[in-house]
N, C-alpha and C. Protein backbone atom coordinates (compact mmCIF):
# COMPACT_ATOMS: atom_id res chain seq x y z
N UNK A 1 96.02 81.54 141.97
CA UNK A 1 95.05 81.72 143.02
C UNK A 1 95.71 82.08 144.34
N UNK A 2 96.82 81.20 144.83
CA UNK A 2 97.52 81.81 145.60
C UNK A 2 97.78 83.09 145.96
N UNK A 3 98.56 83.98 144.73
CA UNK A 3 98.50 85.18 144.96
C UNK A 3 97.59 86.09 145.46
N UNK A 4 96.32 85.83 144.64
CA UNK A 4 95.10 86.39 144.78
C UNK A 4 94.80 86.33 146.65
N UNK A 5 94.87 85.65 147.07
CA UNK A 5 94.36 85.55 148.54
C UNK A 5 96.08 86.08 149.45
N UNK A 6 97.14 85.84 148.76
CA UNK A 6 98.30 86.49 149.79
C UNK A 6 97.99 88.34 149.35
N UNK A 7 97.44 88.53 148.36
CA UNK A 7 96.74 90.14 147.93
C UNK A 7 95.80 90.63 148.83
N UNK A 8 94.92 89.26 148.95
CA UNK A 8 94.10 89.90 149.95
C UNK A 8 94.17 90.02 151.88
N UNK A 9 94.74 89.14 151.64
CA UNK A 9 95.35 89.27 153.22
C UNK A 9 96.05 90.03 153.87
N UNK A 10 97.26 90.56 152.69
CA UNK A 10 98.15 91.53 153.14
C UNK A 10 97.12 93.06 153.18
N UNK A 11 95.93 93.05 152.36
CA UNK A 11 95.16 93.96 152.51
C UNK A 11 94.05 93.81 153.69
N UNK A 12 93.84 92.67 154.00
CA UNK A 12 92.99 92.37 155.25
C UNK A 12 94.22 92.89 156.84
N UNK A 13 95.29 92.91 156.35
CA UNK A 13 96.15 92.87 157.84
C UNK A 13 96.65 94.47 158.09
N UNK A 14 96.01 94.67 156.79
CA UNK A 14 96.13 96.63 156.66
C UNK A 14 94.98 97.37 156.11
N UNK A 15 94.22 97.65 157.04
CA UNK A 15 92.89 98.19 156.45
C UNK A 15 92.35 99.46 156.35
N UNK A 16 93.81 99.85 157.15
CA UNK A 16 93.05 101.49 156.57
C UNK A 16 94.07 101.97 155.39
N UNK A 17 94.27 101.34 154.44
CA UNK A 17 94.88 101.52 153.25
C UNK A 17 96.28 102.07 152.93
N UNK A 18 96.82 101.40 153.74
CA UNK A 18 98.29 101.59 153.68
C UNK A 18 98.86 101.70 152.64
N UNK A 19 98.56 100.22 151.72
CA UNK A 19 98.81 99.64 150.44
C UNK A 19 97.66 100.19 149.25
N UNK A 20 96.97 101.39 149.58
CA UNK A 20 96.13 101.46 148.68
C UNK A 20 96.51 101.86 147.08
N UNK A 21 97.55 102.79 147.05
CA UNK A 21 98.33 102.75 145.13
C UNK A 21 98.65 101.67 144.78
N UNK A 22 99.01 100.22 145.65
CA UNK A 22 99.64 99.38 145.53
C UNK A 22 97.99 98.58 144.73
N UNK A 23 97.27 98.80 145.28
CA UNK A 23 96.12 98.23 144.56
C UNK A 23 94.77 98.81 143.90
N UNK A 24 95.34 99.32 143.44
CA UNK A 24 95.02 100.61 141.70
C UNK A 24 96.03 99.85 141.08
N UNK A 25 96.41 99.10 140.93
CA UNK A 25 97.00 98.40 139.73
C UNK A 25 95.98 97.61 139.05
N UNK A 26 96.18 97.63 137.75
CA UNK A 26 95.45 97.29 136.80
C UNK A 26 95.31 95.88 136.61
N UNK A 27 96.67 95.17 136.83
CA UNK A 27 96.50 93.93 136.58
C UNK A 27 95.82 93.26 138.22
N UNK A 28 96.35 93.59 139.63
CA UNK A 28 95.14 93.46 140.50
C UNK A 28 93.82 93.10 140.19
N UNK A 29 93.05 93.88 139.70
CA UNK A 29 91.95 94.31 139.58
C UNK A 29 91.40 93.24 138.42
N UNK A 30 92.02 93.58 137.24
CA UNK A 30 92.23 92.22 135.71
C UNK A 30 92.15 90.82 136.66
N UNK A 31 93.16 90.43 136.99
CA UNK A 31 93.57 89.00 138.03
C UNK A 31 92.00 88.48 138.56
N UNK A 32 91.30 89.59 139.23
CA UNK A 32 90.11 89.62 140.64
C UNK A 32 88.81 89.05 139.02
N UNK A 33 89.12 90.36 138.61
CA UNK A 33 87.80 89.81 137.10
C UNK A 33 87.81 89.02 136.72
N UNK A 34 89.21 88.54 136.25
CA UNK A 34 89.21 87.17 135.28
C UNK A 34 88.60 86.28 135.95
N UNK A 35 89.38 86.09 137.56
CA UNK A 35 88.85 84.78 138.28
C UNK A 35 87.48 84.82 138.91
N UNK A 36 86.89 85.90 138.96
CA UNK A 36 85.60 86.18 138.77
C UNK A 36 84.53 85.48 137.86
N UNK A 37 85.17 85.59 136.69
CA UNK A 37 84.06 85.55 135.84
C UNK A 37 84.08 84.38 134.99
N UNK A 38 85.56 83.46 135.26
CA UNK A 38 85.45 82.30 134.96
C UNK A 38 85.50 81.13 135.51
N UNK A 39 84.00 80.44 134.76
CA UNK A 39 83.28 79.61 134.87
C UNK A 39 83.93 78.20 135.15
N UNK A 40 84.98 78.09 135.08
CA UNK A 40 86.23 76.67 135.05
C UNK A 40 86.47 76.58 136.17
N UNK A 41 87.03 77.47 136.87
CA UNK A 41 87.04 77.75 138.40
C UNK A 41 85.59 77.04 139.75
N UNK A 42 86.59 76.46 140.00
CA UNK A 42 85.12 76.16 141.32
C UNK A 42 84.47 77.00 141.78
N UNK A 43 83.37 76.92 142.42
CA UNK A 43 82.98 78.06 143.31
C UNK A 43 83.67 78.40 144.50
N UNK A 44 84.08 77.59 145.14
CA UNK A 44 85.08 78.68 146.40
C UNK A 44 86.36 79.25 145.96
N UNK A 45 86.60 78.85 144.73
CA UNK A 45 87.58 79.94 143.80
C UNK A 45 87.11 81.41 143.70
N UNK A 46 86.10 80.63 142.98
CA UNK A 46 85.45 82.71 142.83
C UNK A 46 84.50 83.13 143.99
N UNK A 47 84.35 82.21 144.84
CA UNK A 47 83.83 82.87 146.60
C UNK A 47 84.93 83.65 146.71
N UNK A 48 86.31 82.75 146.63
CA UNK A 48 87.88 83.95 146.98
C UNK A 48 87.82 85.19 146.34
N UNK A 49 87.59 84.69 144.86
CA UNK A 49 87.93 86.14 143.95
C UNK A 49 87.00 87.25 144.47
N UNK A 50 85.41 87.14 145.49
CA UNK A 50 84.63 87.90 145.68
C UNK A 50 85.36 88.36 147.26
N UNK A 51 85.79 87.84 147.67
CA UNK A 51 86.01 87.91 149.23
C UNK A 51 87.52 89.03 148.74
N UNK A 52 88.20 88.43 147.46
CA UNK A 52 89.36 89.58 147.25
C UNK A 52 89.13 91.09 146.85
N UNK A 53 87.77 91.18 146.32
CA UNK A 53 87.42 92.43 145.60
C UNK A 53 87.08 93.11 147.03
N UNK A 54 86.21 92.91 147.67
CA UNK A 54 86.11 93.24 149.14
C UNK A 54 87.04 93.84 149.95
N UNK A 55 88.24 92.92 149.54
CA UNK A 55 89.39 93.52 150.40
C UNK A 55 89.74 94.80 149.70
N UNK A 56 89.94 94.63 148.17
CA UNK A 56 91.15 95.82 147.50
C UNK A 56 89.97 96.85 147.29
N UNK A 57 88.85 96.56 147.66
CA UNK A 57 87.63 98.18 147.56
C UNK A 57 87.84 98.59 149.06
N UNK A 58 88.15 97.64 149.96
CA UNK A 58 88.47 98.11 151.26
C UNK A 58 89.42 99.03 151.42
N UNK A 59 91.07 98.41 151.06
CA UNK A 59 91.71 99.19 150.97
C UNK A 59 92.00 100.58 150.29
N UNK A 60 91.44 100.50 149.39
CA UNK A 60 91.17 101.89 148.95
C UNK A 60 90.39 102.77 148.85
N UNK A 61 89.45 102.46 149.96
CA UNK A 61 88.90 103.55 150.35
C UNK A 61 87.49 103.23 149.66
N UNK A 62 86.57 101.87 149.09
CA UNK A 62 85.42 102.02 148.79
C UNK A 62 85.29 101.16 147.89
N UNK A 63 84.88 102.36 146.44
CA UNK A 63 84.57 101.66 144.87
C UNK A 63 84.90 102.75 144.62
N UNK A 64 85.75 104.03 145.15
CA UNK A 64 86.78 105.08 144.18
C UNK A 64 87.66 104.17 143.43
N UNK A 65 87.45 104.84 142.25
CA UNK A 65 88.40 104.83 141.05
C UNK A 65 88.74 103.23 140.75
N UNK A 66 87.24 102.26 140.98
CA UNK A 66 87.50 100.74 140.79
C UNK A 66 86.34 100.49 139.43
N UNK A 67 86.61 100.09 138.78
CA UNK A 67 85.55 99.61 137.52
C UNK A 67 85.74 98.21 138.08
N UNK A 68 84.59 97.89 138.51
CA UNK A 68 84.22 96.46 138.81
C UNK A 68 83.26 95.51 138.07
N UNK A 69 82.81 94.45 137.42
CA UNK A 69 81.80 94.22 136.72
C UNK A 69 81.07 92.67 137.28
């Protein structure tokens, strides 16, 4: 979980997409879903995982080239 929010921060402290190839990575994106969508996780876990997708659609410019679910 850690990671997940130092991912998003370093993308919150750069927002016009500095780091944006950096997050088109697959496992990024995998990481954001998983903790998304599981149910074991508290809710301000996956409040984070929603507040992280936010960031890495930020940084790259939207919902180009993001399969989100």
């Amino acid at each position: 979980m850690s990671l997940l929010i130092r991912h998003s921060d370093l993308s919150d402290a750069f927002p016009n997409g500095e780091f944006a190839n950096y997050y088109r990575s697959d496992w990024i994106m995998h990481m954001i879903k998983e903790t998304r969508s599981n149910r074991d996780f508290a809710s301000r876990t996956i409040d984070t995982a929603r507040w992280a997708r936010e960031q890495v659609k930020r940084q790259i410019g939207g919902s180009q080239g993001v399969q989100m679910s």
